[in-house]
C-alpha atoms as a PDB file:
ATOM      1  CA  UNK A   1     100.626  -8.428 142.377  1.00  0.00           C
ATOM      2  CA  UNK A   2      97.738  -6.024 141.947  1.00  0.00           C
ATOM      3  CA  UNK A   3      95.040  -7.238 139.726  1.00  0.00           C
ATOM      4  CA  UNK A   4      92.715  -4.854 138.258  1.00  0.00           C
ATOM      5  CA  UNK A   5      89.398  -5.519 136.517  1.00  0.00           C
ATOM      6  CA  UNK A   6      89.013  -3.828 133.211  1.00  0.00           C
ATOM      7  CA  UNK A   7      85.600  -1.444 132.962  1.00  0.00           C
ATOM      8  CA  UNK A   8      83.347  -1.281 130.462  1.00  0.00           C
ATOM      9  CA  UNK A   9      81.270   1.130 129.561  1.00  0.00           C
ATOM     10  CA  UNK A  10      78.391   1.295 127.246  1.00  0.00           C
ATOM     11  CA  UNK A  11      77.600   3.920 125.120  1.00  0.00           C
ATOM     12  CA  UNK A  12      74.486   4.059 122.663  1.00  0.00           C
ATOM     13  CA  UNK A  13      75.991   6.977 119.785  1.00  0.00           C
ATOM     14  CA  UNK A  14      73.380   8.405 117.604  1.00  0.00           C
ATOM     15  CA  UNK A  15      70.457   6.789 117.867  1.00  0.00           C
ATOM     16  CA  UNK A  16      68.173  10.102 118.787  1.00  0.00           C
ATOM     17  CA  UNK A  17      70.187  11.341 115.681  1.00  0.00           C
ATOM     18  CA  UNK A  18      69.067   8.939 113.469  1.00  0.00           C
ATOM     19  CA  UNK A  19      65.684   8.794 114.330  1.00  0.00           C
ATOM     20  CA  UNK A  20      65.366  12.398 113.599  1.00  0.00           C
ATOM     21  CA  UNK A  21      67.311  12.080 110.709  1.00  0.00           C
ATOM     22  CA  UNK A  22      65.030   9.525 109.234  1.00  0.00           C
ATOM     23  CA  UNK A  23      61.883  11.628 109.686  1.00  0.00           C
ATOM     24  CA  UNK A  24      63.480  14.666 108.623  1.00  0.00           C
ATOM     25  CA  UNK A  25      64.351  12.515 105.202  1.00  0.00           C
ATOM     26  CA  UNK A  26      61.217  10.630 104.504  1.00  0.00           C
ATOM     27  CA  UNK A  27      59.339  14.430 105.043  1.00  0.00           C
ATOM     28  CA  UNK A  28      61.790  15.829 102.915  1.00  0.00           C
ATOM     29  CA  UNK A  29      61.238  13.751  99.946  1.00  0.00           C
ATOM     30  CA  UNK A  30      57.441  13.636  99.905  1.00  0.00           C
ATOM     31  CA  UNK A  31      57.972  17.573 100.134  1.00  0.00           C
ATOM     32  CA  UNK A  32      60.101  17.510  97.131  1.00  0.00           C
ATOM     33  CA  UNK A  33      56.447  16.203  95.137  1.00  0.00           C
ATOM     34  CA  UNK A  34      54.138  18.589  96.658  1.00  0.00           C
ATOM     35  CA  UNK A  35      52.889  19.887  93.046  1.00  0.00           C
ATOM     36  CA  UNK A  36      51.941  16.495  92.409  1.00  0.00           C
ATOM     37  CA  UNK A  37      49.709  16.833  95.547  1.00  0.00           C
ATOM     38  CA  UNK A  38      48.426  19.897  94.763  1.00  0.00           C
ATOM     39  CA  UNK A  39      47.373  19.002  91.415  1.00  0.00           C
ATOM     40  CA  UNK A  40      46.126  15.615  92.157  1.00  0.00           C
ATOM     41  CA  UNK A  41      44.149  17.561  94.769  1.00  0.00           C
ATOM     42  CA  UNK A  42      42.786  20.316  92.610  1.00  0.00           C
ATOM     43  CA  UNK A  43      42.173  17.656  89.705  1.00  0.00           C
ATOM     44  CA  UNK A  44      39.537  15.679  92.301  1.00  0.00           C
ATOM     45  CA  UNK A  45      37.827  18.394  93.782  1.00  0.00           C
ATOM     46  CA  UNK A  46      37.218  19.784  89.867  1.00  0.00           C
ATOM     47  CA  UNK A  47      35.883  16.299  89.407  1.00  0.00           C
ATOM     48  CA  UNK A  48      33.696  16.006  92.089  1.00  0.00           C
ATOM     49  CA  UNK A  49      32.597  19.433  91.586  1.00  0.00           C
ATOM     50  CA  UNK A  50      31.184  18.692  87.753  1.00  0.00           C
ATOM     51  CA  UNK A  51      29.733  15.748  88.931  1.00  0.00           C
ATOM     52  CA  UNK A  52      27.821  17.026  91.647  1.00  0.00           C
ATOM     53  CA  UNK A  53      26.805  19.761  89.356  1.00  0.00           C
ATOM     54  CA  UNK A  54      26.088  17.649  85.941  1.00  0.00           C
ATOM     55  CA  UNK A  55      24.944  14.551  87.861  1.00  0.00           C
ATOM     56  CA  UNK A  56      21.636  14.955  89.381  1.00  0.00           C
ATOM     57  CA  UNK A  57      20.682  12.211  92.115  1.00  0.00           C
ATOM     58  CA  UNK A  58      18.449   9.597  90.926  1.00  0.00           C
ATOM     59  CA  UNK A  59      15.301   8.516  93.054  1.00  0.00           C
ATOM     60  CA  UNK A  60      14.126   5.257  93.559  1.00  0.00           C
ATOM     61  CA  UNK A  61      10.416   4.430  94.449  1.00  0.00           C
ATOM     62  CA  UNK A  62       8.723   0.921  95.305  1.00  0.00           C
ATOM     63  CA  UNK A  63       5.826  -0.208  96.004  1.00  0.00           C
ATOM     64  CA  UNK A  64       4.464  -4.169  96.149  1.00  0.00           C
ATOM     65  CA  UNK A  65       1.396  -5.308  94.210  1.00  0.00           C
ATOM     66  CA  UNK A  66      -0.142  -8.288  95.549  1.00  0.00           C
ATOM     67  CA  UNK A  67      -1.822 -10.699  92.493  1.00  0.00           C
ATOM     68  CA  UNK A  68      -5.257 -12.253  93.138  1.00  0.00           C
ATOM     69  CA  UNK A  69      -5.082 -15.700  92.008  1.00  0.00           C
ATOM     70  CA  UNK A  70      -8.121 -16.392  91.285  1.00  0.00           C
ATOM     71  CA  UNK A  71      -7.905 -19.920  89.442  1.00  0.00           C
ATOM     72  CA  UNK A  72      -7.329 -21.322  93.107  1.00  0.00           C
ATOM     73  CA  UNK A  73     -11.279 -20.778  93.170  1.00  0.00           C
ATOM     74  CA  UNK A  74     -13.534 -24.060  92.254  1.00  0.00           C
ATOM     75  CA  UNK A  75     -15.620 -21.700  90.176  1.00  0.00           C
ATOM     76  CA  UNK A  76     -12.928 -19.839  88.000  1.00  0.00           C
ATOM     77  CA  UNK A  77     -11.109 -23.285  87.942  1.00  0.00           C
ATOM     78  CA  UNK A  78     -14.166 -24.720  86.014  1.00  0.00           C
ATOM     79  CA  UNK A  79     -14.645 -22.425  83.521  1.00  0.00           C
ATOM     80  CA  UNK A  80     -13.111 -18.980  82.275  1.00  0.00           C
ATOM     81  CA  UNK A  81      -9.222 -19.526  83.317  1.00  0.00           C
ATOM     82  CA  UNK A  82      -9.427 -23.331  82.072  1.00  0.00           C
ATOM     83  CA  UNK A  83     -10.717 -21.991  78.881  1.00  0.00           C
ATOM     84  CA  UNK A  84      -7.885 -19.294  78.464  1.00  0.00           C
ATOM     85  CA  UNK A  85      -5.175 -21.385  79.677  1.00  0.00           C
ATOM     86  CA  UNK A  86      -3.985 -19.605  82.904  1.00  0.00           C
ATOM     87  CA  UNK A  87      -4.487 -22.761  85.518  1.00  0.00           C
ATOM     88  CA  UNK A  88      -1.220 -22.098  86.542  1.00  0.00           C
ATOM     89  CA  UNK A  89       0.133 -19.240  89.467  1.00  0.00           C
ATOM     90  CA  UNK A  90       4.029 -18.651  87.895  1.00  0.00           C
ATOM     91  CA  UNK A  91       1.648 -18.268  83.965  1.00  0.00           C
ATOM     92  CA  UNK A  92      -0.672 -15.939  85.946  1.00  0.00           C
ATOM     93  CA  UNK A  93       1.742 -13.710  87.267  1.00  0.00           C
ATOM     94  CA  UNK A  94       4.330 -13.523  84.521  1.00  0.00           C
ATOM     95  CA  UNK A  95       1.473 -12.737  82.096  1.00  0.00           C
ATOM     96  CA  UNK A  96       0.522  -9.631  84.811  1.00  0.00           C
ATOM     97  CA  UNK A  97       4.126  -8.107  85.100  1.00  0.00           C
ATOM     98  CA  UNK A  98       4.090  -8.426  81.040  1.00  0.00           C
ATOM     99  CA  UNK A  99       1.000  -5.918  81.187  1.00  0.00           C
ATOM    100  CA  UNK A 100       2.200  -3.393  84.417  1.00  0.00           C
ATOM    101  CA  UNK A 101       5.461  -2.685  81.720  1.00  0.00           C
ATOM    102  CA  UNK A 102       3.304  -3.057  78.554  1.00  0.00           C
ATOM    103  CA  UNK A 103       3.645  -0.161  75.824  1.00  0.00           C
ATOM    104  CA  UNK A 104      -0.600   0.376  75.548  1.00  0.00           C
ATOM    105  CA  UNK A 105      -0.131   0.880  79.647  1.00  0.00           C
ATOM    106  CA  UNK A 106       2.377   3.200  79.642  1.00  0.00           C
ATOM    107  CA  UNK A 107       1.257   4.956  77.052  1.00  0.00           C
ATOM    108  CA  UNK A 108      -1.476   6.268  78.689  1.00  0.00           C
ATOM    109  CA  UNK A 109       0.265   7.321  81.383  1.00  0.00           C
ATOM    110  CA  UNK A 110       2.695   9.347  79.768  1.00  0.00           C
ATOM    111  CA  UNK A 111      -0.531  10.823  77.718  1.00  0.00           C
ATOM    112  CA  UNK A 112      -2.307  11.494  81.210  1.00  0.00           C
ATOM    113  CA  UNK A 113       0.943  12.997  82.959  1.00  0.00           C
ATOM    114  CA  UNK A 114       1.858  14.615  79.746  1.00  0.00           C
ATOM    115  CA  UNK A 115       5.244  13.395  80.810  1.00  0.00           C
ATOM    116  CA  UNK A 116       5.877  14.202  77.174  1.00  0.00           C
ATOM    117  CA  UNK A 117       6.790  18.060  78.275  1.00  0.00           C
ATOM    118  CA  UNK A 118       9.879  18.666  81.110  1.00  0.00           C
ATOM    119  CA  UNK A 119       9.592  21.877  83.006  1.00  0.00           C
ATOM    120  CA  UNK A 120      13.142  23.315  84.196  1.00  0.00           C
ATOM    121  CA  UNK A 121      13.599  26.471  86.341  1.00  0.00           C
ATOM    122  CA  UNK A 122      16.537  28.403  86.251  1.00  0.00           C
ATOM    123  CA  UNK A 123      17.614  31.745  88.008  1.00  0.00           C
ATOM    124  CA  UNK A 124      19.539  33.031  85.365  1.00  0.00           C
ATOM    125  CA  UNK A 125      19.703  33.298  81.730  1.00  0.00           C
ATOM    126  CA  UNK A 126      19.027  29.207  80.037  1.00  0.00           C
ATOM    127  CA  UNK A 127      21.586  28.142  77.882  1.00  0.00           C
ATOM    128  CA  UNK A 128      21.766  24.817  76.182  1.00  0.00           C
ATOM    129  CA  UNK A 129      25.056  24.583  77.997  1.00  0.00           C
ATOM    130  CA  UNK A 130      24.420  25.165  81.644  1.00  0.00           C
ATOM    131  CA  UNK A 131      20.995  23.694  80.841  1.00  0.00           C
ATOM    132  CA  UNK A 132      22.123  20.745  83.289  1.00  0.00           C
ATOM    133  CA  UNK A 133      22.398  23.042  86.230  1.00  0.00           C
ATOM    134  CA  UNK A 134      18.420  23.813  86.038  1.00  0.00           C
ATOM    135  CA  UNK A 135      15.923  22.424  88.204  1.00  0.00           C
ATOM    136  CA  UNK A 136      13.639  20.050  86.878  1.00  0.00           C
ATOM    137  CA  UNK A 137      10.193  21.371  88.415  1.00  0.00           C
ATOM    138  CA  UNK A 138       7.505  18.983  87.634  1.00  0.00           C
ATOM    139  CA  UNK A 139       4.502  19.785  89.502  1.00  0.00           C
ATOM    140  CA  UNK A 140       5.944  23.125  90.704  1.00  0.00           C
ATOM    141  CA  UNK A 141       6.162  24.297  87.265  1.00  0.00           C
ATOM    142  CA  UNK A 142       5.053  27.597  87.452  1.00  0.00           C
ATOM    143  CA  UNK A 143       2.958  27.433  84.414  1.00  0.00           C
ATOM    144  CA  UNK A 144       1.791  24.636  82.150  1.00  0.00           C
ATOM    145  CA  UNK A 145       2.106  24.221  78.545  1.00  0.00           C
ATOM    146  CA  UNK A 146      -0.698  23.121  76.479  1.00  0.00           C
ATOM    147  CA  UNK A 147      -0.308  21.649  73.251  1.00  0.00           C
ATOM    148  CA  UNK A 148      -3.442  23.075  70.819  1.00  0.00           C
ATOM    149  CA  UNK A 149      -2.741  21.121  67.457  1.00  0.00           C
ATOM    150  CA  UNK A 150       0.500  19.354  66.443  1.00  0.00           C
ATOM    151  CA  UNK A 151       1.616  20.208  62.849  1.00  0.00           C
ATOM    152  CA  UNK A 152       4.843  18.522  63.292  1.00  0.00           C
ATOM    153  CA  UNK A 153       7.985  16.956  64.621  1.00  0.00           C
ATOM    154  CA  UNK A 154       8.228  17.445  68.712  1.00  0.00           C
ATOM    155  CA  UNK A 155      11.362  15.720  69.022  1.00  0.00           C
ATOM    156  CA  UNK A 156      13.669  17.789  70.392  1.00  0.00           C
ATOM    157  CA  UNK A 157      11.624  20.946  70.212  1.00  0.00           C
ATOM    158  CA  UNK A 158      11.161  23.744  73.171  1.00  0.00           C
ATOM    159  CA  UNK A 159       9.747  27.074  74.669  1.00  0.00           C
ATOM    160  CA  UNK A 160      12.228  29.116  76.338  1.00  0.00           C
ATOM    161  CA  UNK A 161      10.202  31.995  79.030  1.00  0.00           C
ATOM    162  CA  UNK A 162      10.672  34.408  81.635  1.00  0.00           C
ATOM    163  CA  UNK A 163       8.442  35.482  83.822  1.00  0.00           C
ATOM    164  CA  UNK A 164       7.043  38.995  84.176  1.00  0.00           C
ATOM    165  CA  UNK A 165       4.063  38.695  86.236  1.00  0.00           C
ATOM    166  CA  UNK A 166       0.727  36.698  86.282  1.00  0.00           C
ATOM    167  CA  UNK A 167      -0.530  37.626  83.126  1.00  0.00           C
ATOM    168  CA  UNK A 168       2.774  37.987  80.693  1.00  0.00           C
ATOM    169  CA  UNK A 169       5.748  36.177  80.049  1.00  0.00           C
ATOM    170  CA  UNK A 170       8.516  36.491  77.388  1.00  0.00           C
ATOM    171  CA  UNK A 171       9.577  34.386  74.823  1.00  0.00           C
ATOM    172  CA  UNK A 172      13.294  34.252  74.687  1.00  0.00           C
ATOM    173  CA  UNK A 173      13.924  33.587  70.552  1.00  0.00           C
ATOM    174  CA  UNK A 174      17.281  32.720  69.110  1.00  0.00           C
ATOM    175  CA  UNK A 175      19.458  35.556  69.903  1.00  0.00           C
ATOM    176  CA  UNK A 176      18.386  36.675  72.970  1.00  0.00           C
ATOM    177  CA  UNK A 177      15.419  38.428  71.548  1.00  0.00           C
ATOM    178  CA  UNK A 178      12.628  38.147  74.278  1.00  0.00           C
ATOM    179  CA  UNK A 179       9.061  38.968  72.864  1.00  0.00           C
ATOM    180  CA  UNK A 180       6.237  39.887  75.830  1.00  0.00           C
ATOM    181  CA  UNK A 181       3.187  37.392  75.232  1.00  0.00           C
ATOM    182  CA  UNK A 182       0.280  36.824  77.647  1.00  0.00           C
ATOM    183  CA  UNK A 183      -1.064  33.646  79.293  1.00  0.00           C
ATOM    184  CA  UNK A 184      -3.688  31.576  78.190  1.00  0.00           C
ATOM    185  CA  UNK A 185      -3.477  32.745  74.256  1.00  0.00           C
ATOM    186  CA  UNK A 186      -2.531  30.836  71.292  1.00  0.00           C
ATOM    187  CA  UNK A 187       0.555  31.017  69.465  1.00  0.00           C
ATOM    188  CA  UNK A 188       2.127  29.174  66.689  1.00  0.00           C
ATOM    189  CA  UNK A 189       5.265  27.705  66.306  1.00  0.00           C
ATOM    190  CA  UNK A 190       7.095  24.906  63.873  1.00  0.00           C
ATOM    191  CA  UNK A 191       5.546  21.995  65.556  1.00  0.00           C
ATOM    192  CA  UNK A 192       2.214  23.492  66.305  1.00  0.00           C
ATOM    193  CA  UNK A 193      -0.748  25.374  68.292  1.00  0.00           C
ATOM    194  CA  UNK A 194       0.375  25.936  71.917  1.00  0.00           C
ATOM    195  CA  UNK A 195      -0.584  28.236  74.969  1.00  0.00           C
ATOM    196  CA  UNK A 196       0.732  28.918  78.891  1.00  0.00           C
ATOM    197  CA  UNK A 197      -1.079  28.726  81.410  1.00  0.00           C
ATOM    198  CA  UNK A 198      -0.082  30.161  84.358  1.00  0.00           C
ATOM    199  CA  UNK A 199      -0.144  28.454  87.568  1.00  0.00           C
ATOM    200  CA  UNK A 200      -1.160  29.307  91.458  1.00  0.00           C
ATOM    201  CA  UNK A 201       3.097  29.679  92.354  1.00  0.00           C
ATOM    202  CA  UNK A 202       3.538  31.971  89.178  1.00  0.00           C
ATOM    203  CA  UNK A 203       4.521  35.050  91.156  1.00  0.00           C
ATOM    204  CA  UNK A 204       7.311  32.899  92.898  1.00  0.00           C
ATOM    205  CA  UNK A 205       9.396  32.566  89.838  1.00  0.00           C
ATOM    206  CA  UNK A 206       8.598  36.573  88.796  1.00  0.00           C
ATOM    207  CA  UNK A 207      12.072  37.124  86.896  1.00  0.00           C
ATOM    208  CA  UNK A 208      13.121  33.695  86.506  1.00  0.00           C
ATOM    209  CA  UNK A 209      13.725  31.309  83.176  1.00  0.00           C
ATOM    210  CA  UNK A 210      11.337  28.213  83.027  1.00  0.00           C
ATOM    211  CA  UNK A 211      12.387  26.145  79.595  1.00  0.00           C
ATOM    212  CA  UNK A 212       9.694  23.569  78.402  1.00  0.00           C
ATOM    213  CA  UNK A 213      11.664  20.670  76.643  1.00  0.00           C
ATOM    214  CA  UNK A 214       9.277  19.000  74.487  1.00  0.00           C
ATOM    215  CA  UNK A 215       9.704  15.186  73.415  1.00  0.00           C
ATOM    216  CA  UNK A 216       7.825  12.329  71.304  1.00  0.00           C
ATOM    217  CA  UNK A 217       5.586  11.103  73.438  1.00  0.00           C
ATOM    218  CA  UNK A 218       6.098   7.345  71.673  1.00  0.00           C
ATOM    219  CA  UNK A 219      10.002   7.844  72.712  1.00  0.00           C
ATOM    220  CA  UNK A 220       9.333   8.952  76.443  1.00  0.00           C
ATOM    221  CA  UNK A 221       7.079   6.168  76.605  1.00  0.00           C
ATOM    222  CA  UNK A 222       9.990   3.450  76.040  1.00  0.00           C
ATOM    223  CA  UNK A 223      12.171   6.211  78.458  1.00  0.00           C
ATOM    224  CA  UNK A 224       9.398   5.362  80.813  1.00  0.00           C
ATOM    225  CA  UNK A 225       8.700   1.780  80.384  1.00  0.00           C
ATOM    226  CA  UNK A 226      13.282   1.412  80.815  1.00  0.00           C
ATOM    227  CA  UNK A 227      12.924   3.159  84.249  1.00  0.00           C
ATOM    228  CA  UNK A 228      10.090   0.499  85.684  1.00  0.00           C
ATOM    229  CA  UNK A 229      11.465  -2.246  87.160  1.00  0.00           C
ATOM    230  CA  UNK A 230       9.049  -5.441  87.701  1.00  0.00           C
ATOM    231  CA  UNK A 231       9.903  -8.665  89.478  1.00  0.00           C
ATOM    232  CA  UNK A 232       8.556 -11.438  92.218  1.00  0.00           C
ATOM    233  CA  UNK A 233       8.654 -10.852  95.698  1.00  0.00           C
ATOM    234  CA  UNK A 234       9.418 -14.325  95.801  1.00  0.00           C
ATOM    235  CA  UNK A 235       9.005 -17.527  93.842  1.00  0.00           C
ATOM    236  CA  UNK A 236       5.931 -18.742  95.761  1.00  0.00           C
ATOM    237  CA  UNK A 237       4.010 -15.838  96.206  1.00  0.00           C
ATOM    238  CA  UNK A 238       1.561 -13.875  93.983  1.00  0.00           C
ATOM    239  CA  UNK A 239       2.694 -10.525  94.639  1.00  0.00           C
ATOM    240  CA  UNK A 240       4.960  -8.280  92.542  1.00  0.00           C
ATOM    241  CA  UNK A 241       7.396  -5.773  93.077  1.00  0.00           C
ATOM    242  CA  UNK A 242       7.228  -2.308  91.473  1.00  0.00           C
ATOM    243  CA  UNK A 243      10.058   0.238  91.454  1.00  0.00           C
ATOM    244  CA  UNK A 244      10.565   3.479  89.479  1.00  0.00           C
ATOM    245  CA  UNK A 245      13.675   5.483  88.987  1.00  0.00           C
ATOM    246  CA  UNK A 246      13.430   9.380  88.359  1.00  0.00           C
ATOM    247  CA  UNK A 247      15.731  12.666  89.235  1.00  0.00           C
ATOM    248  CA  UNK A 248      12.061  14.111  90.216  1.00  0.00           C
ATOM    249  CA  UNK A 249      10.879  11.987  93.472  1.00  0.00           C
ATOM    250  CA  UNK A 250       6.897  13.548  92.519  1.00  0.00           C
ATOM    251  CA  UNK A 251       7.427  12.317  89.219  1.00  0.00           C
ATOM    252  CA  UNK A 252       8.214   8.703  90.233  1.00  0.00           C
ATOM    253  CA  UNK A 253       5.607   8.280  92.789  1.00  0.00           C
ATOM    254  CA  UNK A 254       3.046   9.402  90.359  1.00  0.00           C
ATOM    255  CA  UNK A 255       4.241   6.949  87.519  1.00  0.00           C
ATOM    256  CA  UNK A 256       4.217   4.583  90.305  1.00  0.00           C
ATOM    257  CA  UNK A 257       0.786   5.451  91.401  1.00  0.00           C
ATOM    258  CA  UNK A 258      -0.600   5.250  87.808  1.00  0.00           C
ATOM    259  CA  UNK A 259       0.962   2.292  86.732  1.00  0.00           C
ATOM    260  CA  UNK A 260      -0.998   0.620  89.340  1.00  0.00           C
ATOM    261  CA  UNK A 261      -4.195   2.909  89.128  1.00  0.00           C
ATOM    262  CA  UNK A 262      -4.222   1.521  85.486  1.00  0.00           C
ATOM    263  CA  UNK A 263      -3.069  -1.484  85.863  1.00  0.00           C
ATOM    264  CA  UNK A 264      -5.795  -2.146  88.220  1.00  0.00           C
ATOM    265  CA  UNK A 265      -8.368  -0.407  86.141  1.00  0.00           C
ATOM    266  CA  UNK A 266      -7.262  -2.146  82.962  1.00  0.00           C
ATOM    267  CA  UNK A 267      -7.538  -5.436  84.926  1.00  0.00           C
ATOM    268  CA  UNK A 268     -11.129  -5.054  85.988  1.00  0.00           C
ATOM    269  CA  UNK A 269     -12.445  -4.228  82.141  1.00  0.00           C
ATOM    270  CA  UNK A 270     -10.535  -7.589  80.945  1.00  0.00           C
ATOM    271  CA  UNK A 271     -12.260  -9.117  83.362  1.00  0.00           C
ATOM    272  CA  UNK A 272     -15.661  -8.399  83.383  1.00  0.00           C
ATOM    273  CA  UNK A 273     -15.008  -8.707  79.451  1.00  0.00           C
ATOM    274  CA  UNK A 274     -14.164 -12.388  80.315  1.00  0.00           C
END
């Protein structure tokens, strides 16, 4: 009796297939949404696109301030600091970061800077609208506007020029209207006296719009006071940290600068008054 083994043989059916079916699906269906894609796409690069545009970046400057303690001397101890009160470090220089953010300090600083007045430079024609896509100028301002007498509100006021060449500007009026004018004379408007004077750069910006915002200076002196930050280096230490926050990185470093310029300056006259 012949006896004969059964084969077997193992085949694997359609499993290439199937991967390839598989991809072909999951491609398919994400295919089938491509306008969502698209517009989600379009949608963020918009956004990004305003925001870069509307959004200016923000500087931050710091600087440390180190705090003479001087009631750790047997001399001061004695007498003037005993008789005040201030014995103690912490009261010493809690009382000082009080004073570097302190309206009468600031004040003056905003007086001296006449950060009061914002210079913006644009290449084309200023409007209130695209007024965020100018360049605030600062120091490179090419000219400088001089209040003569104030006869009324500045809040929200502003000169709108182009200019022509070293000696004449226009005034761009409501309308469009641009009247020729020359540097360094006076001219009247609803808030007051005021004149340009051109600066050293004033031939680089020969054709361009410069718009002079004009503020209260007892309003940009709280703006100013909101974008110090003071605090401690550390709890056991007499020295202070300073930091100032503007889109104009000259700006901040010379509110820095004067805040401690002043601060300094205001310190000495209390003292020797003491």
């Amino acid at each position: 009796m012949n006896t004969q083994q059964a084969q077997f043989t193992t085949y694997i059916i359609g499993e290439s297939k199937s991967k390839n079916d598989d991809w072909k699906i999951t491609v398919k269906k994400y295919l089938f949404h491509w306008p969502l894609f698209l517009i989600a796409l379009i949608f963020t690069l918009s956004v990004a696109f305003v925001y870069l545009k509307r959004f200016k970046p923000v500087y931050e400057i710091k600087a440390t301030l180190i705090i003479k303690d001087n009631s750790k001397t047997p001399e001061a101890r004695s007498n003037v600091l005993d008789e005040i009160g201030i014995t103690n470090s912490s009261e010493l220089i809690e009382n000082e970061m009080k004073v570097l953010k302190s309206r009468q300090l600031i004040s003056k600083i905003v007086d001296d800077l006449q950060l009061w007045t914002t210079y913006y430079r644009k290449d084309g024609l200023f409007t209130e609208k695209d007024g965020f896509n100018a360049k605030d100028v600062y120091k490179d301002s090419p000219v400088k506007f001089v209040l003569l007498k104030r006869t009324g509100d500045l809040e929200n006021q502003g000169v709108k020029v182009k200019i022509i060449d070293s000696r004449s500007f226009g005034l761009v009026l409501k309308g469009g209207k641009v009247k020729t004018l020359s540097f360094n004379d006076s001219y009247t408007d609803k808030f007051g006296v005021w004149k340009l004077v051109p600066n050293k750069n004033i031939l680089q910006s020969k054709d361009k719009i410069v718009y002079i915002g004009i503020t209260e200076p007892a309003i940009r002196t709280l703006e100013v006071q909101q974008s110090i930050e003071v605090s401690l280096s550390s709890k056991l230490g007499t020295s202070i940290d300073l930091a100032v926050s503007d889109v104009n990185e000259k700006r901040g470093k010379d509110i820095l600068n004067a805040v401690i310029a002043n601060y300094y300056e205001s310190s000495t006259t209390e003292k020797n008054r003491e």
